[in-house]
N, C-alpha and C. Protein backbone atom coordinates (compact mmCIF):
# COMPACT_ATOMS: atom_id res chain seq x y z
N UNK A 1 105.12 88.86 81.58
CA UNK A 1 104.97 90.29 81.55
C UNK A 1 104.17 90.74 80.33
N UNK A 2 104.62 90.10 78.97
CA UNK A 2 103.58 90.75 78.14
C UNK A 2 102.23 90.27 78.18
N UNK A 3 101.98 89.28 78.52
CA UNK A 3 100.57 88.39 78.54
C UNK A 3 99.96 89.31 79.84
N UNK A 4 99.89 90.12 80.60
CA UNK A 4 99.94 91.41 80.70
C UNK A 4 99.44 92.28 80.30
N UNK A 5 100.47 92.97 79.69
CA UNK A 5 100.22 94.27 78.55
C UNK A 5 99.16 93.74 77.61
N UNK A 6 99.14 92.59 77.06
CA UNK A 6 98.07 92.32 76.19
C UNK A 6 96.59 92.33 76.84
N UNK A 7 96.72 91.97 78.34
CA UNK A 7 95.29 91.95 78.66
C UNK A 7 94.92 93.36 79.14
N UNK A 8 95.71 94.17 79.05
CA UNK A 8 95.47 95.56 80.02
C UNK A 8 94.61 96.11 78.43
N UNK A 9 95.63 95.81 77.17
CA UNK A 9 95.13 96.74 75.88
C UNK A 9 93.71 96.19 75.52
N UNK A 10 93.59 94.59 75.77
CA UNK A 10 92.02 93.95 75.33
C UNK A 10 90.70 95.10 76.18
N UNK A 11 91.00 95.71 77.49
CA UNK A 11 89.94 96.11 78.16
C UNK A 11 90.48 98.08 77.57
N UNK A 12 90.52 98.36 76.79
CA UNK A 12 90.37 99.73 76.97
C UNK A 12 89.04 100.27 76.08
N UNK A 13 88.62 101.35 76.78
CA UNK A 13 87.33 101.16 76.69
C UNK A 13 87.21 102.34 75.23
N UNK A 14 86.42 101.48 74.57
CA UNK A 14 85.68 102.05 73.35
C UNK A 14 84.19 102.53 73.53
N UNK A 15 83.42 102.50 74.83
CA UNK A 15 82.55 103.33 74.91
C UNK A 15 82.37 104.11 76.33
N UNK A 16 81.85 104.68 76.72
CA UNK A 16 80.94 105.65 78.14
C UNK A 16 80.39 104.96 78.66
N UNK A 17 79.87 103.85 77.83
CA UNK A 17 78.79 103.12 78.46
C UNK A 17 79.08 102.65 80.18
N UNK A 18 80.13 102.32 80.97
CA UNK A 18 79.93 101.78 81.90
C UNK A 18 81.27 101.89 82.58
N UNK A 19 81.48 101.29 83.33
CA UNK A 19 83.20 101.84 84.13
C UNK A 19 83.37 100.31 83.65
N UNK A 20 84.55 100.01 83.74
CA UNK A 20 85.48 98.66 83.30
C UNK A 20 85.97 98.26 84.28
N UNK A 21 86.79 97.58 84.16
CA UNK A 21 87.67 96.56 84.87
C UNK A 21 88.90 95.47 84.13
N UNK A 22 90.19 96.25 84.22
CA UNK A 22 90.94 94.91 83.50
C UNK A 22 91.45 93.62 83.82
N UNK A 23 91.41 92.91 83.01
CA UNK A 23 91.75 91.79 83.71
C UNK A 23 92.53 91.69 84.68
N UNK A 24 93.66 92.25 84.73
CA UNK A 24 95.00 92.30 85.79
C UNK A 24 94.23 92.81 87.06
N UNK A 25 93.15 93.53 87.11
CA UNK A 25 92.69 94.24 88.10
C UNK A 25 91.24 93.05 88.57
N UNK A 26 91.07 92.69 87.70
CA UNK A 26 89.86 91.69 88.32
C UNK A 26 90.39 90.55 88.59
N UNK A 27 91.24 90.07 88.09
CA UNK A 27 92.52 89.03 89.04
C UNK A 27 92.85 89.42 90.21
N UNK A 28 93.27 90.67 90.20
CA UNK A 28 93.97 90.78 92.06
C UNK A 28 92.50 91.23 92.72
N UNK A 29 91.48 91.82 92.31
CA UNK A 29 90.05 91.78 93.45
C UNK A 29 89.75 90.45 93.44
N UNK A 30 90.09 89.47 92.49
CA UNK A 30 89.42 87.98 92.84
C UNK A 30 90.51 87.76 94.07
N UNK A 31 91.50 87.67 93.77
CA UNK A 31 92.45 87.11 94.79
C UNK A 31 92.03 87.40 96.19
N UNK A 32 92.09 88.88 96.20
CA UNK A 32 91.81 89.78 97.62
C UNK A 32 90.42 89.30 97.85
N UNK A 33 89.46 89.30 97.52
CA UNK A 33 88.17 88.58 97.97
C UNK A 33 88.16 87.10 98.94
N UNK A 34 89.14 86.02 97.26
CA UNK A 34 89.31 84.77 98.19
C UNK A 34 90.16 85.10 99.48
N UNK A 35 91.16 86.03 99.85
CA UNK A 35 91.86 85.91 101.24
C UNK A 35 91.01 86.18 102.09
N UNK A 36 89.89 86.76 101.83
CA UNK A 36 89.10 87.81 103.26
C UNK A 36 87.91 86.20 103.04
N UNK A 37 87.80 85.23 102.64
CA UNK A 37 87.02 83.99 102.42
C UNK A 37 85.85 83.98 102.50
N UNK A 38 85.29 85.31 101.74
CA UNK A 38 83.79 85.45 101.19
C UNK A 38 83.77 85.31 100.26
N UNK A 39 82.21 84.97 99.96
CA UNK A 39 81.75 84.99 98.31
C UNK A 39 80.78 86.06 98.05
N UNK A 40 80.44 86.74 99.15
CA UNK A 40 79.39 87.93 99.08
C UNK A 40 80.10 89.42 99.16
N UNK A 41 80.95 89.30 98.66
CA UNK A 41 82.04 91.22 98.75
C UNK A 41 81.69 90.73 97.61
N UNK A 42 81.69 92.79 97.05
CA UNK A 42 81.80 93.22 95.64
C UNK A 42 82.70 94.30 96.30
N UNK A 43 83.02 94.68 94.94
CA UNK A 43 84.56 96.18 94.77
C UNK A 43 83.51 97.01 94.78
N UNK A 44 83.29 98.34 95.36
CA UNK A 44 82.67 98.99 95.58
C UNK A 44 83.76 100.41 95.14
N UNK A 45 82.92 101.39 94.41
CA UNK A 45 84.11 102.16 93.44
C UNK A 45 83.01 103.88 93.99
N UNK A 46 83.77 104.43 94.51
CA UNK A 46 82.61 105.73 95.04
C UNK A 46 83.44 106.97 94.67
N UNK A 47 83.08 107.80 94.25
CA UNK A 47 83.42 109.50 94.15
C UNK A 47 82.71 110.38 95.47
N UNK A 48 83.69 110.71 96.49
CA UNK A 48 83.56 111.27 97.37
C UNK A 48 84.07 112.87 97.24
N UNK A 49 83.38 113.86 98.19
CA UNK A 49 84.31 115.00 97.90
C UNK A 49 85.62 115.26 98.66
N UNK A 50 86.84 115.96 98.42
CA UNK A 50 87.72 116.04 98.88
C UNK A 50 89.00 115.75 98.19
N UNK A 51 90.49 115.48 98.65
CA UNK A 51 91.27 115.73 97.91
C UNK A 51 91.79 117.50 97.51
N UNK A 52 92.63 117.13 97.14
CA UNK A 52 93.35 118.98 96.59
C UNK A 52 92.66 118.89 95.45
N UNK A 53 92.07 118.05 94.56
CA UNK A 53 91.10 119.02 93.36
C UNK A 53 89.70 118.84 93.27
N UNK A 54 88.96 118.08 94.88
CA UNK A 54 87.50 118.40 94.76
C UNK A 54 87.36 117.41 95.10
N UNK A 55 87.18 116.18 94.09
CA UNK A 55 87.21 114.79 94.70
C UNK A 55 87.84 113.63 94.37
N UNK A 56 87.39 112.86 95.54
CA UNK A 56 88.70 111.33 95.34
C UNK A 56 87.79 110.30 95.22
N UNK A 57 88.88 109.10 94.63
CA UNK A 57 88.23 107.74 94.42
C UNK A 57 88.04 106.84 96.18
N UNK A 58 86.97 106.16 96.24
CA UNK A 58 87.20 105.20 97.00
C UNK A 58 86.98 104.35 96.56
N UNK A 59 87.51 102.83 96.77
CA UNK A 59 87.58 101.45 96.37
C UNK A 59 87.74 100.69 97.59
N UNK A 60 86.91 99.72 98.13
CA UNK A 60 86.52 98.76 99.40
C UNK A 60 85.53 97.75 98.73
N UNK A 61 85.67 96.92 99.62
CA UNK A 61 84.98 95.78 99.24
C UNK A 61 83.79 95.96 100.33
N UNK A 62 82.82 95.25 99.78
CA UNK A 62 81.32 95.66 100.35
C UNK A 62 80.40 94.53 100.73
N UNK A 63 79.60 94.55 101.10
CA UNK A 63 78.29 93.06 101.12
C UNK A 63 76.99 93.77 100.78
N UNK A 64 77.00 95.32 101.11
CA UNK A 64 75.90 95.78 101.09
C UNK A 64 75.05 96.13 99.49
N UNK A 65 74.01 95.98 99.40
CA UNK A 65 73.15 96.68 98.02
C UNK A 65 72.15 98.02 98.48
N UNK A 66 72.66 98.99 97.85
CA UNK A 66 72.02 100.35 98.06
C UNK A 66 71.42 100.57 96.86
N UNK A 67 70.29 101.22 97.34
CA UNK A 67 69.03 101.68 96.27
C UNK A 67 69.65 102.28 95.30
N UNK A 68 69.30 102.07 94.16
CA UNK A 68 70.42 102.62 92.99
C UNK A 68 71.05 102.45 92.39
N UNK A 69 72.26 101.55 92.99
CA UNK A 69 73.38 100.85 92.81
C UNK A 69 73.09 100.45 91.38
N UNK A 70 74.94 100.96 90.96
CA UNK A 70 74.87 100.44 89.37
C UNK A 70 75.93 98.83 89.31
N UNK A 71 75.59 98.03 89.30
CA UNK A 71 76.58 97.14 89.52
C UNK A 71 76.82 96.40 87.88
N UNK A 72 78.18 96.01 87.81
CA UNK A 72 78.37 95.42 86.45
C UNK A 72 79.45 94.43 86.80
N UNK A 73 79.46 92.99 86.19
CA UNK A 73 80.13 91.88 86.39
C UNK A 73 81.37 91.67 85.62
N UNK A 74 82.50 91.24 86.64
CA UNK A 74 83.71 90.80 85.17
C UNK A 74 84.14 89.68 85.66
N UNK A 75 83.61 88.53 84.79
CA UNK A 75 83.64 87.64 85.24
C UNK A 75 83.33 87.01 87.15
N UNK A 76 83.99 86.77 87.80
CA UNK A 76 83.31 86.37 89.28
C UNK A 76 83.55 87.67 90.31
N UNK A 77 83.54 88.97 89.24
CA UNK A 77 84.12 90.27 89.89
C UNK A 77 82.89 91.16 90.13
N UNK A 78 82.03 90.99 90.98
CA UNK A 78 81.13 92.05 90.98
C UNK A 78 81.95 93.87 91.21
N UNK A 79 81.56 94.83 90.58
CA UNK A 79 81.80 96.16 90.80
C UNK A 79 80.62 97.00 91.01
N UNK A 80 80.56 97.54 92.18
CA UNK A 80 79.12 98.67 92.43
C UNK A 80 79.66 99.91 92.56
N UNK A 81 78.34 100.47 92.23
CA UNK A 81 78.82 102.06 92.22
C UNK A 81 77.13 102.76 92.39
N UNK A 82 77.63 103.97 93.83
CA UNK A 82 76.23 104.12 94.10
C UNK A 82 75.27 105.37 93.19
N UNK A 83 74.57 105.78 93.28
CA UNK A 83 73.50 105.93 92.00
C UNK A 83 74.52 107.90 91.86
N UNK A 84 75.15 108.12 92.79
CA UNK A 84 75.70 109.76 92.57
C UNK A 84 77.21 109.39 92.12
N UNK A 85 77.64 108.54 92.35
CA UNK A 85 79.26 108.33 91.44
C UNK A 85 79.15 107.72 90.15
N UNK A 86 78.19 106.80 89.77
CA UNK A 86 77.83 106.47 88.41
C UNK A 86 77.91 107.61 87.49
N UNK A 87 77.47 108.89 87.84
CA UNK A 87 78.02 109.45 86.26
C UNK A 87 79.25 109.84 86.65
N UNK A 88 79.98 110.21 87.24
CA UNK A 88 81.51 110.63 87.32
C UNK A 88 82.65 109.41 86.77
N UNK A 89 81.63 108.30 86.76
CA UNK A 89 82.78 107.19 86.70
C UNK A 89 82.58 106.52 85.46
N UNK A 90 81.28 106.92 84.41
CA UNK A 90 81.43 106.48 83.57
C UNK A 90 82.45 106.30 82.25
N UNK A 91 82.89 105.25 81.68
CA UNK A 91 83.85 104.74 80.94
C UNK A 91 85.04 104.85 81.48
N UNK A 92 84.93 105.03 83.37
CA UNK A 92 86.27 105.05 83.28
C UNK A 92 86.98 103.34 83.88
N UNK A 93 88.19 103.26 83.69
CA UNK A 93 88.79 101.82 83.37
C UNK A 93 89.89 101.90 84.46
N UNK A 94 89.37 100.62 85.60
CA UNK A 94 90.12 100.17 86.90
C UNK A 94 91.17 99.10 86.30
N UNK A 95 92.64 99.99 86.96
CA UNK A 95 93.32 98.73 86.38
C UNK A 95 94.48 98.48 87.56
N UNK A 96 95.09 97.38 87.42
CA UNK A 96 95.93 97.07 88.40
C UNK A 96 97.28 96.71 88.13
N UNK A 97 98.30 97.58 88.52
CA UNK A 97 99.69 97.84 88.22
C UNK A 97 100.76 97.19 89.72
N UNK A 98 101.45 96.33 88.61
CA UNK A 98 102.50 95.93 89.77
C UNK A 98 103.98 95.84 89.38
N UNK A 99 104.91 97.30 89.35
CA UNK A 99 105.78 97.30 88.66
C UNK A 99 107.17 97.64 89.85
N UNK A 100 107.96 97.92 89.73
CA UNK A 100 109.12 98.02 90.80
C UNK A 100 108.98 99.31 91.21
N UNK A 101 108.08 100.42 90.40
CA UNK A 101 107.59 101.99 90.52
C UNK A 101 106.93 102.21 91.12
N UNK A 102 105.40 101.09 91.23
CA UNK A 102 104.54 101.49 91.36
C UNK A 102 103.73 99.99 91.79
N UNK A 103 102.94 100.02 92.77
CA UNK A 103 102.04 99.07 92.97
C UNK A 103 100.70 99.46 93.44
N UNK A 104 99.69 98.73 92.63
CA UNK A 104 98.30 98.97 93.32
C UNK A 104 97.21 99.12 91.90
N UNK A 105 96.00 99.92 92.76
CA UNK A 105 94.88 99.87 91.39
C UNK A 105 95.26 101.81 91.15
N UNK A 106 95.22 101.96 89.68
CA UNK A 106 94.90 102.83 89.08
C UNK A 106 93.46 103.01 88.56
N UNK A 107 93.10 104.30 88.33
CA UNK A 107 91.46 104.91 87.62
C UNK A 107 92.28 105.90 86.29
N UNK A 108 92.05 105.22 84.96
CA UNK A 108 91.54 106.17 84.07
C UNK A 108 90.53 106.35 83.79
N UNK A 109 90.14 108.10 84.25
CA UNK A 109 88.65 108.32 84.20
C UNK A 109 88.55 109.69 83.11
N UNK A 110 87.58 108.95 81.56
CA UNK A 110 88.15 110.81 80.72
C UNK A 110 86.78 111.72 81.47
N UNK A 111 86.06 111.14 82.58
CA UNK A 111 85.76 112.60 82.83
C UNK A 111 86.20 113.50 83.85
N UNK A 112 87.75 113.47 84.01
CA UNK A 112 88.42 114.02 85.18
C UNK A 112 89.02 115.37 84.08
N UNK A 113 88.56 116.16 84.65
CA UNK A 113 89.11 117.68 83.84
C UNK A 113 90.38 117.46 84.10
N UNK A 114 91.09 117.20 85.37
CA UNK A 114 92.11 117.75 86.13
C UNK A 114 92.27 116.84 87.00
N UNK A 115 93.75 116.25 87.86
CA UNK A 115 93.92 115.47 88.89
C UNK A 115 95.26 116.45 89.67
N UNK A 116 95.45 116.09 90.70
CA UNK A 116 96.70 116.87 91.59
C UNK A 116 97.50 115.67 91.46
N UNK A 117 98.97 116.34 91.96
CA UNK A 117 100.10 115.82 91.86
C UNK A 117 100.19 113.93 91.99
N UNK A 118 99.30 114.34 93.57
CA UNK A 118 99.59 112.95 94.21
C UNK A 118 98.72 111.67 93.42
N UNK A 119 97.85 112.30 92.43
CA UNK A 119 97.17 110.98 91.58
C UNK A 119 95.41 110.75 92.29
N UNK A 120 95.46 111.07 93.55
CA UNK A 120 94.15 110.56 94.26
C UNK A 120 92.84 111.14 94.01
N UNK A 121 93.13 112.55 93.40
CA UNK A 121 91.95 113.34 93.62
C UNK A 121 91.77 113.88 91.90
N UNK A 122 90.93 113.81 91.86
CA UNK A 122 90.12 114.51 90.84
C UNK A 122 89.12 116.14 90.46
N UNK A 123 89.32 116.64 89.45
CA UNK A 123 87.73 117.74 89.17
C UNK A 123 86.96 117.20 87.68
């Protein structure tokens, strides 16, 4: 459990420069990749509109490369993001929580003014 917490604190992000990925979270997209038994999916991370505060995250795995595309590597983790969610998503940090509360990937994103109750949606 703490070997963990230590890798969640190594990835918090000290710049804008780029969206992240923590280890705990690029462990379970490696995992989920090897079950679906490709080597050509990347995590694909999109700002769509909608949601109760404007817009929501999507996260799917992909094969495709779109004109634009900002893609950045963590380790055997490709992450894309297409050329209109790249600035909404900059510095923000994908992480992956598996607690008796709560399971799945979280987004801290500081350029979310505002999120609604349910966590999904963003302004």
């Amino acid at each position: 459990m703490s070997a963990e917490v230590q890798n969640v604190s190594i990835t918090t992000p000290t710049t804008t420069a780029g969206i992240l990925l923590s280890d705990a979270a690029a462990e379970k997209v490696s995992a989920l990749i090897a079950q679906e038994g490709r080597d050509d999916l990347s995590l694909r991370v999109a700002v769509q509109p909608g949601g109760c505060s404007g817009l929501r995250y999507q996260l799917y795995f992909d094969d495709r490369a779109l004109d634009g595309d900002t893609v950045t590597t963590f380790g055997a983790v490709k992450v894309v993001t297409d050329k209109m969610s790249t600035p909404y998503l900059m510095g923000a940090t994908i992480d992956f929580v598996d607690t008796i509360e709560k399971q799945g990937f979280t987004i801290d994103n500081p350029n979310a003014q505002g999120s609604c109750a349910c966590g999904d949606s963003f302004n």
